[in-house]
N, C-alpha and C. Protein backbone atom coordinates (compact mmCIF):
# COMPACT_ATOMS: atom_id res chain seq x y z
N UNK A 1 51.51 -12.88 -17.03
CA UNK A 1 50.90 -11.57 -17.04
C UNK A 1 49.41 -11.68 -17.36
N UNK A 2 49.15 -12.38 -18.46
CA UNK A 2 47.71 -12.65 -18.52
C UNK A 2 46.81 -13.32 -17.37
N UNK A 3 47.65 -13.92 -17.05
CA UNK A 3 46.72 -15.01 -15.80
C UNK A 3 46.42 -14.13 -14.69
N UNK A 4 47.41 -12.99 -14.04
CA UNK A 4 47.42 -12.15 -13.68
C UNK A 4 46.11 -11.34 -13.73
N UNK A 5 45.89 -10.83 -14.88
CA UNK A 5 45.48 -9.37 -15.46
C UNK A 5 43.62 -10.52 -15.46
N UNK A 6 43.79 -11.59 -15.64
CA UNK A 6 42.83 -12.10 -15.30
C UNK A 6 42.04 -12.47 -13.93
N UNK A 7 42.82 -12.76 -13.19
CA UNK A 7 42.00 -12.85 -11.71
C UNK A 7 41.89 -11.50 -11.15
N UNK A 8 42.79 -10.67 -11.97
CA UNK A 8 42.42 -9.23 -11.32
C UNK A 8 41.27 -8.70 -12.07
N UNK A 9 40.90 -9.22 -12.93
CA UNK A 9 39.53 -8.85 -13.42
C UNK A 9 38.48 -9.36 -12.92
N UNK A 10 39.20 -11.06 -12.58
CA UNK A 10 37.73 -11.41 -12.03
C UNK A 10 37.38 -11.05 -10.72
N UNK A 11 38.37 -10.57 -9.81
CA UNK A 11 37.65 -10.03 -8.42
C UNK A 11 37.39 -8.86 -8.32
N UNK A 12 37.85 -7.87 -9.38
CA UNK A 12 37.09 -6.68 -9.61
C UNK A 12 35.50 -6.83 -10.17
N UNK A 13 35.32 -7.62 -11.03
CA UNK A 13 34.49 -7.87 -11.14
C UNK A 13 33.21 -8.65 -10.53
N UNK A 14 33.98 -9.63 -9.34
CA UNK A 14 33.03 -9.69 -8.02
C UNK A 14 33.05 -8.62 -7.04
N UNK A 15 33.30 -7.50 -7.01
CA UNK A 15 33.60 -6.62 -6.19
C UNK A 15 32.29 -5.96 -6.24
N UNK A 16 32.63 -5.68 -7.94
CA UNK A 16 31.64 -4.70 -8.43
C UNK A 16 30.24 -5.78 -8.15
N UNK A 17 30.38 -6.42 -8.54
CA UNK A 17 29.00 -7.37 -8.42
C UNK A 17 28.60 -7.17 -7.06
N UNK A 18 28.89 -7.31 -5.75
CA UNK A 18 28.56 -7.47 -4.69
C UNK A 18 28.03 -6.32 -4.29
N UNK A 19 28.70 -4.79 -4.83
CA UNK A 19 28.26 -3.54 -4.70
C UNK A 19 27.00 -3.54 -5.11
N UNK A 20 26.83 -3.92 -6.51
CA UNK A 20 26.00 -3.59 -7.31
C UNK A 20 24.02 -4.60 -6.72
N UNK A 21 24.54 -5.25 -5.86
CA UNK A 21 23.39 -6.34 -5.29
C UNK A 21 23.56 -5.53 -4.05
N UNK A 22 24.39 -5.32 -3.18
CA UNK A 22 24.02 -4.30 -2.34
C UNK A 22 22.80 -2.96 -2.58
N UNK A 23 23.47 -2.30 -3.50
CA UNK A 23 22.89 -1.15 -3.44
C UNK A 23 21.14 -1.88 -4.51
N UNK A 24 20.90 -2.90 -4.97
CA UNK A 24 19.72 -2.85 -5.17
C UNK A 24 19.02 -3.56 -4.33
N UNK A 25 19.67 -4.56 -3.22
CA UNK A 25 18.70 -4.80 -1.92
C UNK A 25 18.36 -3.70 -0.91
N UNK A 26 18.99 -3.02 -1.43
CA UNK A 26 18.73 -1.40 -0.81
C UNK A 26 17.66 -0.34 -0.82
N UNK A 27 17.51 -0.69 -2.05
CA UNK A 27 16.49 0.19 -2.99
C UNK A 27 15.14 -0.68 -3.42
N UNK A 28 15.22 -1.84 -3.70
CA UNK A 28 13.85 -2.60 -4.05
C UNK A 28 12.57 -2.34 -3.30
N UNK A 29 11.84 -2.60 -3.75
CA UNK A 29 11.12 -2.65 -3.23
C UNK A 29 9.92 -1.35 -2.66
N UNK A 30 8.76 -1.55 -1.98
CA UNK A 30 8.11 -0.56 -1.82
C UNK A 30 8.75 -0.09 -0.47
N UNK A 31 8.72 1.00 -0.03
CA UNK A 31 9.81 1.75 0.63
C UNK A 31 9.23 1.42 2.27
N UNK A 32 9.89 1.38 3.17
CA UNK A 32 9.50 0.48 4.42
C UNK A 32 8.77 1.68 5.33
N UNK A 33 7.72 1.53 6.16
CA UNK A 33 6.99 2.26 6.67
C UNK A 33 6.23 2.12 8.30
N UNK A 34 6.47 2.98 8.91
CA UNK A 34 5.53 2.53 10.31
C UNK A 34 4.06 2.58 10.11
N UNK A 35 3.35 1.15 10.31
CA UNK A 35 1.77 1.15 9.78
C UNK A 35 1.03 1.75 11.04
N UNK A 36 1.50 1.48 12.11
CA UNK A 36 0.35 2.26 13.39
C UNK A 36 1.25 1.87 14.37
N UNK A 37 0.78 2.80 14.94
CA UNK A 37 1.31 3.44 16.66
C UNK A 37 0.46 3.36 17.73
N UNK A 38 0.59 2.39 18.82
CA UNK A 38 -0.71 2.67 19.84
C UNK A 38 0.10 2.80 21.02
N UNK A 39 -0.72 4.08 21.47
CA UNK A 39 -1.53 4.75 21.44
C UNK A 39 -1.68 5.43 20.17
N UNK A 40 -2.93 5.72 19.29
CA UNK A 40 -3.05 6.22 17.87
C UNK A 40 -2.90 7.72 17.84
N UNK A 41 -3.26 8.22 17.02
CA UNK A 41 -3.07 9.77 17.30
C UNK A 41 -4.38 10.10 17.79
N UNK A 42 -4.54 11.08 18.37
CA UNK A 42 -5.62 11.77 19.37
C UNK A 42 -6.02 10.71 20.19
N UNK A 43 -5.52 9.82 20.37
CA UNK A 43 -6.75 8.88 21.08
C UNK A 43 -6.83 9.36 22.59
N UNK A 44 -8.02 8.95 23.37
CA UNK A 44 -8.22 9.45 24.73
C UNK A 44 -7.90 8.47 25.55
N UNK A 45 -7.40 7.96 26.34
CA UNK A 45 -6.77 7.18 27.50
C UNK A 45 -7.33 7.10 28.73
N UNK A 46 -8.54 6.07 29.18
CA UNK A 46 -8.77 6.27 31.07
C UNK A 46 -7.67 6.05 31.74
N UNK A 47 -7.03 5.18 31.33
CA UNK A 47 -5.49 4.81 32.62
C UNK A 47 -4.19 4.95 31.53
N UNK A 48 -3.26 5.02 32.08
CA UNK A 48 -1.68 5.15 31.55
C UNK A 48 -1.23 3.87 30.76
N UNK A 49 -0.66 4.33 29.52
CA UNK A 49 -0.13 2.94 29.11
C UNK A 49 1.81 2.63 29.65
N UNK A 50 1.70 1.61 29.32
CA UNK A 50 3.30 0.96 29.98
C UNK A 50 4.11 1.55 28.78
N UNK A 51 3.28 1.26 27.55
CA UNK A 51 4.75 1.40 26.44
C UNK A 51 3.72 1.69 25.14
N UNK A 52 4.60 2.52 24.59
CA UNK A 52 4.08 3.17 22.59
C UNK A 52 4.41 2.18 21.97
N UNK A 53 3.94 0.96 20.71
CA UNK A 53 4.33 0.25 20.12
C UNK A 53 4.24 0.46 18.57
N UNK A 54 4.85 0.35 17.60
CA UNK A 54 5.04 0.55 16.50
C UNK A 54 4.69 -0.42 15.74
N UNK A 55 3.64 -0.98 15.03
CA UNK A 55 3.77 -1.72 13.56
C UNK A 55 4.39 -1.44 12.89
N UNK A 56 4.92 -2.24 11.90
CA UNK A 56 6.03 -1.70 11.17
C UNK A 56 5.94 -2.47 9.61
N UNK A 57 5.81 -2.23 8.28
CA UNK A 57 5.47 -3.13 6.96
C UNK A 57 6.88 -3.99 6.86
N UNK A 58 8.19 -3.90 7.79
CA UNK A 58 9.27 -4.68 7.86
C UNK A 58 9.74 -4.72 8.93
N UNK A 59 10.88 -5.51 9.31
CA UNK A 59 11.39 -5.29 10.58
C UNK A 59 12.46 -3.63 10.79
N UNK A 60 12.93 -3.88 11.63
CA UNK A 60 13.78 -2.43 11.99
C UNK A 60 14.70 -2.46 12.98
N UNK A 61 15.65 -1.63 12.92
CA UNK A 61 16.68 -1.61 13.92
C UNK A 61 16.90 -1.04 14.93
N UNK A 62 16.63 -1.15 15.84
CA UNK A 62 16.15 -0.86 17.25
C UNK A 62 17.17 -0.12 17.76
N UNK A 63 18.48 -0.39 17.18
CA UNK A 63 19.65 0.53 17.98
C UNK A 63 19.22 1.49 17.15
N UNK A 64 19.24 1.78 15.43
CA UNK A 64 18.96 2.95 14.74
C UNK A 64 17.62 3.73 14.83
N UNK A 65 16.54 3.38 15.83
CA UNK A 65 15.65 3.82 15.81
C UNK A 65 15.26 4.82 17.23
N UNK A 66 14.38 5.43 17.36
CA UNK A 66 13.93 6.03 18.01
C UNK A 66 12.73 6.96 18.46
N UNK A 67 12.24 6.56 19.62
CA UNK A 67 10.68 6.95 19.90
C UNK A 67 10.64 7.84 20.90
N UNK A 68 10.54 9.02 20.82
CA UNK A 68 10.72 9.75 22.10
C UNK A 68 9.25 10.18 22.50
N UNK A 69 8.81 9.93 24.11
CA UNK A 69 7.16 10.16 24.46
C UNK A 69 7.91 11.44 25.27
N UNK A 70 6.96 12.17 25.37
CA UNK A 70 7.04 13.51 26.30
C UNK A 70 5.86 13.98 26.85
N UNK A 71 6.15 14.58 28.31
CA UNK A 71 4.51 15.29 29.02
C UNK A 71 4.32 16.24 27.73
N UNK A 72 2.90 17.13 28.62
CA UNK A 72 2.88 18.77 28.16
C UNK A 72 3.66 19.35 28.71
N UNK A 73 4.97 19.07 29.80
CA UNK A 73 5.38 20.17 29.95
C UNK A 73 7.20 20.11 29.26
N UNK A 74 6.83 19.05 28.19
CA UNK A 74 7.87 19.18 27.42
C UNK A 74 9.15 17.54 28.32
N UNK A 75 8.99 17.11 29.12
CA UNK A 75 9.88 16.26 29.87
C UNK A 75 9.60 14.71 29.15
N UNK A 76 10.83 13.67 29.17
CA UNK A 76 10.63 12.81 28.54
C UNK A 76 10.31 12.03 29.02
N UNK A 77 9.03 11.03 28.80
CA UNK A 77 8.57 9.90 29.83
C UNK A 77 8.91 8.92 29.34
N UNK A 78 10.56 8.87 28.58
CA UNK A 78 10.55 7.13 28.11
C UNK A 78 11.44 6.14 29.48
N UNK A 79 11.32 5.11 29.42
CA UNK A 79 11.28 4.23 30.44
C UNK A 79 12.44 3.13 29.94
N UNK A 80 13.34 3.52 29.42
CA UNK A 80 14.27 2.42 28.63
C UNK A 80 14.62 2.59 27.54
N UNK A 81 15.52 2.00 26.55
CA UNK A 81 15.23 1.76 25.40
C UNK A 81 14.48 0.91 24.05
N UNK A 82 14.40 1.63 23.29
CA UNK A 82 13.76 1.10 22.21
C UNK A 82 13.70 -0.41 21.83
N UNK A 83 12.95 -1.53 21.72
CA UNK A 83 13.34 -2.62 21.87
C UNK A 83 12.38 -2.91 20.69
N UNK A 84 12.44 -4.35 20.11
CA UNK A 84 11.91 -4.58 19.09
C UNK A 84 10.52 -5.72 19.50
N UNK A 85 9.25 -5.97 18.91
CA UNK A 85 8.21 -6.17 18.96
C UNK A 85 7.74 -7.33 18.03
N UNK A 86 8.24 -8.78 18.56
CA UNK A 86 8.08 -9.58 17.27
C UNK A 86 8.77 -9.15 16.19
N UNK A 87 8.17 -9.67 14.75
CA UNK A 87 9.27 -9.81 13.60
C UNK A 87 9.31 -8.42 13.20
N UNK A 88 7.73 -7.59 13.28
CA UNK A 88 7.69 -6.32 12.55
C UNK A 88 7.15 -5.02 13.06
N UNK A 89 8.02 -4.96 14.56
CA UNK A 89 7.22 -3.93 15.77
C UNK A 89 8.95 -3.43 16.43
N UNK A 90 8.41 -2.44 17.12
CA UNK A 90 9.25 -1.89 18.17
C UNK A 90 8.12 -1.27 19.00
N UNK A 91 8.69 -1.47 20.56
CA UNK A 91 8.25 -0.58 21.49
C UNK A 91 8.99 -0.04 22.57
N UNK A 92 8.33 0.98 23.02
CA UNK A 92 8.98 2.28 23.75
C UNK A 92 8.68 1.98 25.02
N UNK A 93 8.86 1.46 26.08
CA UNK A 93 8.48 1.10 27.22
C UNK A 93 8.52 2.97 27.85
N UNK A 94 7.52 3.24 28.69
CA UNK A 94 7.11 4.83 29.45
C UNK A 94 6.70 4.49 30.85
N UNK A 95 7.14 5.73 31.43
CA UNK A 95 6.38 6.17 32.99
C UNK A 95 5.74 6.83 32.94
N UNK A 96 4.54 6.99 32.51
CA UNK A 96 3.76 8.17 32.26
C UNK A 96 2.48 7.60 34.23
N UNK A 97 2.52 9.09 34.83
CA UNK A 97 2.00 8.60 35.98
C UNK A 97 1.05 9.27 36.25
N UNK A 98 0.87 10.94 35.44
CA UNK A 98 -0.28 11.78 35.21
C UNK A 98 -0.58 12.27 34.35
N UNK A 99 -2.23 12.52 34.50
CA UNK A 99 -3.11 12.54 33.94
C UNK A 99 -2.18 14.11 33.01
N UNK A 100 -2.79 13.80 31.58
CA UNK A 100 -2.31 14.93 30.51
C UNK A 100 -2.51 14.89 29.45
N UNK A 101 -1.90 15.62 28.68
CA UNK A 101 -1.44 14.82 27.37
C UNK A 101 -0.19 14.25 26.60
N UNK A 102 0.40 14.04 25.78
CA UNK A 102 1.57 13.63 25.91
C UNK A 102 1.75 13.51 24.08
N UNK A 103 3.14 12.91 23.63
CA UNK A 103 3.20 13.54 22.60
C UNK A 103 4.23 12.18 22.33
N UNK A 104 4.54 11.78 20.74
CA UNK A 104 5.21 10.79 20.48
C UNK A 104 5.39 11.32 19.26
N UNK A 105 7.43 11.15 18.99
CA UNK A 105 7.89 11.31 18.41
C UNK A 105 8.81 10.51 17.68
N UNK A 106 8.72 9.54 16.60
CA UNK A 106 9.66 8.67 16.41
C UNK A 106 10.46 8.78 14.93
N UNK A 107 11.69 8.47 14.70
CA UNK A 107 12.20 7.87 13.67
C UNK A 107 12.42 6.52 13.63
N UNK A 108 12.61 5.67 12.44
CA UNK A 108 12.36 4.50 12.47
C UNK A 108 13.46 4.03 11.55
N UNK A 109 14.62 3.40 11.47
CA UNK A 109 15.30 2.68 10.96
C UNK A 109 15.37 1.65 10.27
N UNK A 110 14.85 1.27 9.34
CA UNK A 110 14.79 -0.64 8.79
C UNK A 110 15.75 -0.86 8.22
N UNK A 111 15.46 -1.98 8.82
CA UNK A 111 17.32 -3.14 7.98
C UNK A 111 16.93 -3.28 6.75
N UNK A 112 16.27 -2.38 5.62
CA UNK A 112 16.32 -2.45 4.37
C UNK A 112 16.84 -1.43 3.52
N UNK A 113 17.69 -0.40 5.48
CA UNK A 113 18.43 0.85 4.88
C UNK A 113 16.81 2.29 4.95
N UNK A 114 16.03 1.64 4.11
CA UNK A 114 14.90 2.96 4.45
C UNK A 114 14.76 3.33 5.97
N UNK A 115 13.97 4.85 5.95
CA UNK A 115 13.36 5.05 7.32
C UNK A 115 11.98 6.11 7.27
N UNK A 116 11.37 5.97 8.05
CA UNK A 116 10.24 6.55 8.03
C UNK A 116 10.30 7.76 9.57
N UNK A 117 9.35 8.59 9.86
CA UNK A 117 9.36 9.41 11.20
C UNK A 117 8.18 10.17 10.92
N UNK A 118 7.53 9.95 12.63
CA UNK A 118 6.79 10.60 12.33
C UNK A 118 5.97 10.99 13.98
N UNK A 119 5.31 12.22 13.95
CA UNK A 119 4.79 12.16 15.27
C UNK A 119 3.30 12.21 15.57
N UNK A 120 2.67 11.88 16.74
CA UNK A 120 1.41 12.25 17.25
C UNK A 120 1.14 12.70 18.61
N UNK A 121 -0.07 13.25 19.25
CA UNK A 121 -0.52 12.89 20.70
C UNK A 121 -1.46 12.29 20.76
N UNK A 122 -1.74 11.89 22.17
CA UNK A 122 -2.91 11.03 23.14
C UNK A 122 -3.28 11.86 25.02
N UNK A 123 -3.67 12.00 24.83
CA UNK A 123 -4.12 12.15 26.29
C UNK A 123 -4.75 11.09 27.42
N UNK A 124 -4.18 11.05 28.38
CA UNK A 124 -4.64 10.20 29.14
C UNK A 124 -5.37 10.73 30.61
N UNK A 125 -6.19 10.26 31.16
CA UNK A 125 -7.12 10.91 32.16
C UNK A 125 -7.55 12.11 32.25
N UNK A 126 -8.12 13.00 31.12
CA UNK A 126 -8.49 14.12 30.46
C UNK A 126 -9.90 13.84 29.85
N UNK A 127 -10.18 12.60 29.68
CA UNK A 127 -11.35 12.76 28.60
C UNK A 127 -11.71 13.53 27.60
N UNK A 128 -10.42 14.14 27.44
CA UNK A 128 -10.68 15.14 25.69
C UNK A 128 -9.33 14.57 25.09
N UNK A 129 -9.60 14.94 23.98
CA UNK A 129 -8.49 15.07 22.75
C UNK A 129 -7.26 15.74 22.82
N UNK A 130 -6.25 15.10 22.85
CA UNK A 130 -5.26 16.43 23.49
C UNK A 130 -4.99 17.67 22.59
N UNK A 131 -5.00 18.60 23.03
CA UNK A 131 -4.63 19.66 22.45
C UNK A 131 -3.53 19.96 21.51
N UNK A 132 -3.72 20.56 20.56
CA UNK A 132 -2.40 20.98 19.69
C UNK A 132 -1.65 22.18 19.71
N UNK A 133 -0.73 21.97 20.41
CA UNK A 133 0.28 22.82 21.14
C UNK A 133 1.26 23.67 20.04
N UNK A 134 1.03 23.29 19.04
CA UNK A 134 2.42 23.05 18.06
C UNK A 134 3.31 22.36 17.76
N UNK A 135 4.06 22.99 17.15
CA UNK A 135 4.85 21.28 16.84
C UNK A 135 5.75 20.56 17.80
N UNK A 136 5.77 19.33 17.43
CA UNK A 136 5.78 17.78 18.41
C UNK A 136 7.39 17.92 18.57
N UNK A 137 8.28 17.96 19.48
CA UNK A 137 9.59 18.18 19.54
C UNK A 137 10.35 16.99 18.44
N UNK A 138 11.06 16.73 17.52
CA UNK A 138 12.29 15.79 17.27
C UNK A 138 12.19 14.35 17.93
N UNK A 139 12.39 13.32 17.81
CA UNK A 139 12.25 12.06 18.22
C UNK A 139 13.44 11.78 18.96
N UNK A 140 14.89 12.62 18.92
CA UNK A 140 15.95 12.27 19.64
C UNK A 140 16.19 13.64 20.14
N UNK A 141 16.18 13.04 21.80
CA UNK A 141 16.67 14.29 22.57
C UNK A 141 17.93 14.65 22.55
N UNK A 142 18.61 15.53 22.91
CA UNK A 142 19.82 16.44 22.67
C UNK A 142 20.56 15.41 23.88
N UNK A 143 19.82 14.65 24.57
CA UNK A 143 20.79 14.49 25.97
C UNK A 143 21.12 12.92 25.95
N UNK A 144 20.41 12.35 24.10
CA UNK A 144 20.82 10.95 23.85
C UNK A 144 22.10 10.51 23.43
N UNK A 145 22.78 11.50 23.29
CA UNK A 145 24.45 11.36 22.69
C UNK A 145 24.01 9.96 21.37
N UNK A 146 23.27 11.03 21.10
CA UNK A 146 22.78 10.22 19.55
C UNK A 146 24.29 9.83 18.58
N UNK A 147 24.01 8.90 17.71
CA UNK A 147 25.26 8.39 16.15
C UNK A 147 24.55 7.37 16.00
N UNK A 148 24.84 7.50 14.63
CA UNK A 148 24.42 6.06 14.34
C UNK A 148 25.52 5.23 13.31
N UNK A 149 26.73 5.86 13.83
CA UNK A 149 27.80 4.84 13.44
C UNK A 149 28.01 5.02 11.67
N UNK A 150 28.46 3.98 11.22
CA UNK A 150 29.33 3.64 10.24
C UNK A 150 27.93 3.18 8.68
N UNK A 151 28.04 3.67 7.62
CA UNK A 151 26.54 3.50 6.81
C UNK A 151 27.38 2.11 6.06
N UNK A 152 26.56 1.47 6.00
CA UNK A 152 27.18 -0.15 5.46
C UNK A 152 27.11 0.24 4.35
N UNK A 153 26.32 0.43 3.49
CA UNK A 153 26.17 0.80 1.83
C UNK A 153 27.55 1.82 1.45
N UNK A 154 27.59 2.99 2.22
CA UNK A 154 29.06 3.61 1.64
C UNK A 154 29.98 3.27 2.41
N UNK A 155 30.14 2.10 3.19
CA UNK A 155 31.14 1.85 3.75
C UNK A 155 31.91 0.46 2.60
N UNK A 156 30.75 -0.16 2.24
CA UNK A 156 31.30 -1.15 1.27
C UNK A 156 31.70 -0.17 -0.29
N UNK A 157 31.06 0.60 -0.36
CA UNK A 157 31.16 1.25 -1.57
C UNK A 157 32.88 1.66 -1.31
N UNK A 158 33.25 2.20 -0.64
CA UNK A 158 34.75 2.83 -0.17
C UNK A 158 35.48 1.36 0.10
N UNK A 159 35.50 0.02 0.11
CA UNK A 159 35.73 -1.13 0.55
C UNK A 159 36.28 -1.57 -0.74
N UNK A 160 35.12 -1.55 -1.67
CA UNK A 160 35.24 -1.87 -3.17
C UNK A 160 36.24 -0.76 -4.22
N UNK A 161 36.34 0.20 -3.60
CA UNK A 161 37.10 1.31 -4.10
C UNK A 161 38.31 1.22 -4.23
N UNK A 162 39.13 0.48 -2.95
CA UNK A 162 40.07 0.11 -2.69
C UNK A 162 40.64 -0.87 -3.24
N UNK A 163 39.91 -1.96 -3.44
CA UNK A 163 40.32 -2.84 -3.95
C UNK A 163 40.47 -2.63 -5.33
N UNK A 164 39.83 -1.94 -6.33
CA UNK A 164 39.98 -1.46 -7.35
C UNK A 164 41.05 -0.84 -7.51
N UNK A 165 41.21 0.14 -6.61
CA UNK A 165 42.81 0.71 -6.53
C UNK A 165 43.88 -0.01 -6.41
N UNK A 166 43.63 -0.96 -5.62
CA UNK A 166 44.98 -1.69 -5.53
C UNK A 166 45.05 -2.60 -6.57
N UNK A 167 43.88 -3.04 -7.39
CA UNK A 167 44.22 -3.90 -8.33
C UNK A 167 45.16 -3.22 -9.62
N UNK A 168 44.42 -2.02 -9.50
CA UNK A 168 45.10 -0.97 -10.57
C UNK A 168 46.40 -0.70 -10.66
N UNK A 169 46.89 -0.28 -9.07
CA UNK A 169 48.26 -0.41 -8.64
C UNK A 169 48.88 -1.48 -8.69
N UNK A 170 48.79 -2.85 -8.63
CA UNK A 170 49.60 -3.67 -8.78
C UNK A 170 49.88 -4.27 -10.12
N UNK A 171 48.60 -3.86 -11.10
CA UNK A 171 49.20 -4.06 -12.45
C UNK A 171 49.71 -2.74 -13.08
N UNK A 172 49.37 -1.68 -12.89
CA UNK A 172 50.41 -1.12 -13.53
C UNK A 172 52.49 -1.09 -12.49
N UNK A 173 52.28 -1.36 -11.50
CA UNK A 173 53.41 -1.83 -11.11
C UNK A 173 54.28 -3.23 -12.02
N UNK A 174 53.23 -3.77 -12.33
CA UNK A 174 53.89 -5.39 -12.91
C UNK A 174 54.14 -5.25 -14.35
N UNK A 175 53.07 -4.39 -15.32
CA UNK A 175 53.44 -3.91 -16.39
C UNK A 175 54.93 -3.06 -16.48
N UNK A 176 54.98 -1.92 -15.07
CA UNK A 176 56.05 -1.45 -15.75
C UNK A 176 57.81 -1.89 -15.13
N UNK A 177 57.53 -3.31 -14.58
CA UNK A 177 58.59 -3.89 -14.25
C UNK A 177 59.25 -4.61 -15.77
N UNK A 178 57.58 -5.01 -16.18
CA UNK A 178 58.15 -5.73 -17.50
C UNK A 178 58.12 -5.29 -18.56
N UNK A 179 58.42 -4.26 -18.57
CA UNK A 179 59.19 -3.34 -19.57
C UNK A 179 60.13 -3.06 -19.22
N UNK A 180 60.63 -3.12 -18.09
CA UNK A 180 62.22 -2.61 -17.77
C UNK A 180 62.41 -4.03 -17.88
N UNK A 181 62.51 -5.64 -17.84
CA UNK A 181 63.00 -5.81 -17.99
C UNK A 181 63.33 -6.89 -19.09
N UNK A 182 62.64 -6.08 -20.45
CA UNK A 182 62.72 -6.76 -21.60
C UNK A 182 63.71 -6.16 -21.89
N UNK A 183 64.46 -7.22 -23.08
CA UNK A 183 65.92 -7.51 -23.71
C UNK A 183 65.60 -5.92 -24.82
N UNK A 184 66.63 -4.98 -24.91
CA UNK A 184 66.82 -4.24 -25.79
C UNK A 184 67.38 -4.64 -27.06
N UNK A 185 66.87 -4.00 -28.09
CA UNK A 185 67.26 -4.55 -30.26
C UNK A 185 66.10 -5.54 -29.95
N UNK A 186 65.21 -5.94 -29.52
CA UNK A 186 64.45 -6.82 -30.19
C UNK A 186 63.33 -5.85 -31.08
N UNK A 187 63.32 -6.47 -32.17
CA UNK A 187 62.13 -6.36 -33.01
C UNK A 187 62.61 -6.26 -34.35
C-alpha cells in the first residue's frame, strides 16, 4: 500500500510539475510582438507589392495567424496563405493590380502562446497617403472558416486533471478494499 500511495505521488507530482513549466514557458518573458510591417503604415507605393511581410520579436504560427490585405472597395487581395519568413517573419503573398489604397489587417499567433494584431494602410499608384476611411475591417474574413483548434495549455491542464483523478480513484478504491478485507476482533 505504501509503495503504491508512493508512485502515485510521484507521478502526480510530475504531472503537476510539467503543468506548472508549461504554464510558465507560457508566460515568461517580455510578451511577443509584430516589430514592422512592409508595406509600413501610410507609406506611398509607385508599383504594387507581391506580398505584406511581418517582423516579428519571435517566431509565430502561421496556421494560427493571419493577415488580411483589402482594396478600398472593401475586397480581399490576399494571394495564398500566410507563410512564415525566416526564423522571425511571416508573409502574406497579394494580387494587388490597381492603383489605390489598400488596408492590412493582421493577428499574429506565437509559439510562445502570446499574440499581438494590428492594422494599417498604404497606397499604391496615388502619390498621396491613403486616406482614412475608418476603421480597418478584422484580419479574418467571415469566408475563412476560421478555428484554431485545440489550446495546448488547457488541453494539458484537463490531461493532468485526469490523471489526478484517476490516481485519486484508484487509491481510494485500494484503501477501501483493504478494509473490507481485514480480519475482524483485531485490536
Amino acid at each position: 500500500m505504501r509503495r503504491t500511495l508512493a508512485v502515485a505521488t510521484a507521478l502526480a507530482s510530475v504531472g503537476i510539475a510539467a503543468v506548472v513549466a508549461l504554464a510558465v514557458r507560457q508566460s515568461d518573458g517580455e510578451p511577443a510582438r509584430v516589430l514592422a510591417v512592409t508595406p509600413a503604415r501610410d507609406a506611398v507605393l509607385a508599383t504594387t507589392p507581391d506580398e505584406i511581410t511581418l517582423r516579428l520579436s519571435t517566431s509565430a504560427d502561421p496556421v494560427l495567424s493571419h493577415v488580411t490585405v483589402r482594396d478600398s472597395t472593401g475586397a480581399t487581395v490576399n494571394d495564398g496563405r500566410v507563410r512564415t519568413a525566416g526564423e522571425t517573419g511571416l508573409r502574406q503573398p497579394v494580387r494587388v493590380t490597381l492603383a489605390g489604397d489598400y488596408s492590412v489587417a493582421y493577428h499574429v499567433t506565437f509559439t510562445n502562446g502570446h499574440d499581438d494584431s494590428g492594422a494599417l494602410r498604404f497606397s499604391v499608384g496615388t502619390g498621396t497617403v491613403p486616406r482614412d476611411t475608418g476603421k480597418i475591417l478584422d484580419a479574418i474574413p467571415d469566408t475563412d472558416g476560421h478555428a484554431h483548434g485545440v489550446d495546448p495549455f488547457g488541453a494539458t491542464l484537463l490531461v493532468a486533471d485526469g490523471i489526478v483523478l484517476i490516481v485519486v480513484l484508484v487509491l481510494l478504491l485500494r484503501r477501501r478494499r483493504a478494509v473490507a478485507v481485514e480480519p475482524a476482533g483485531r485490536g
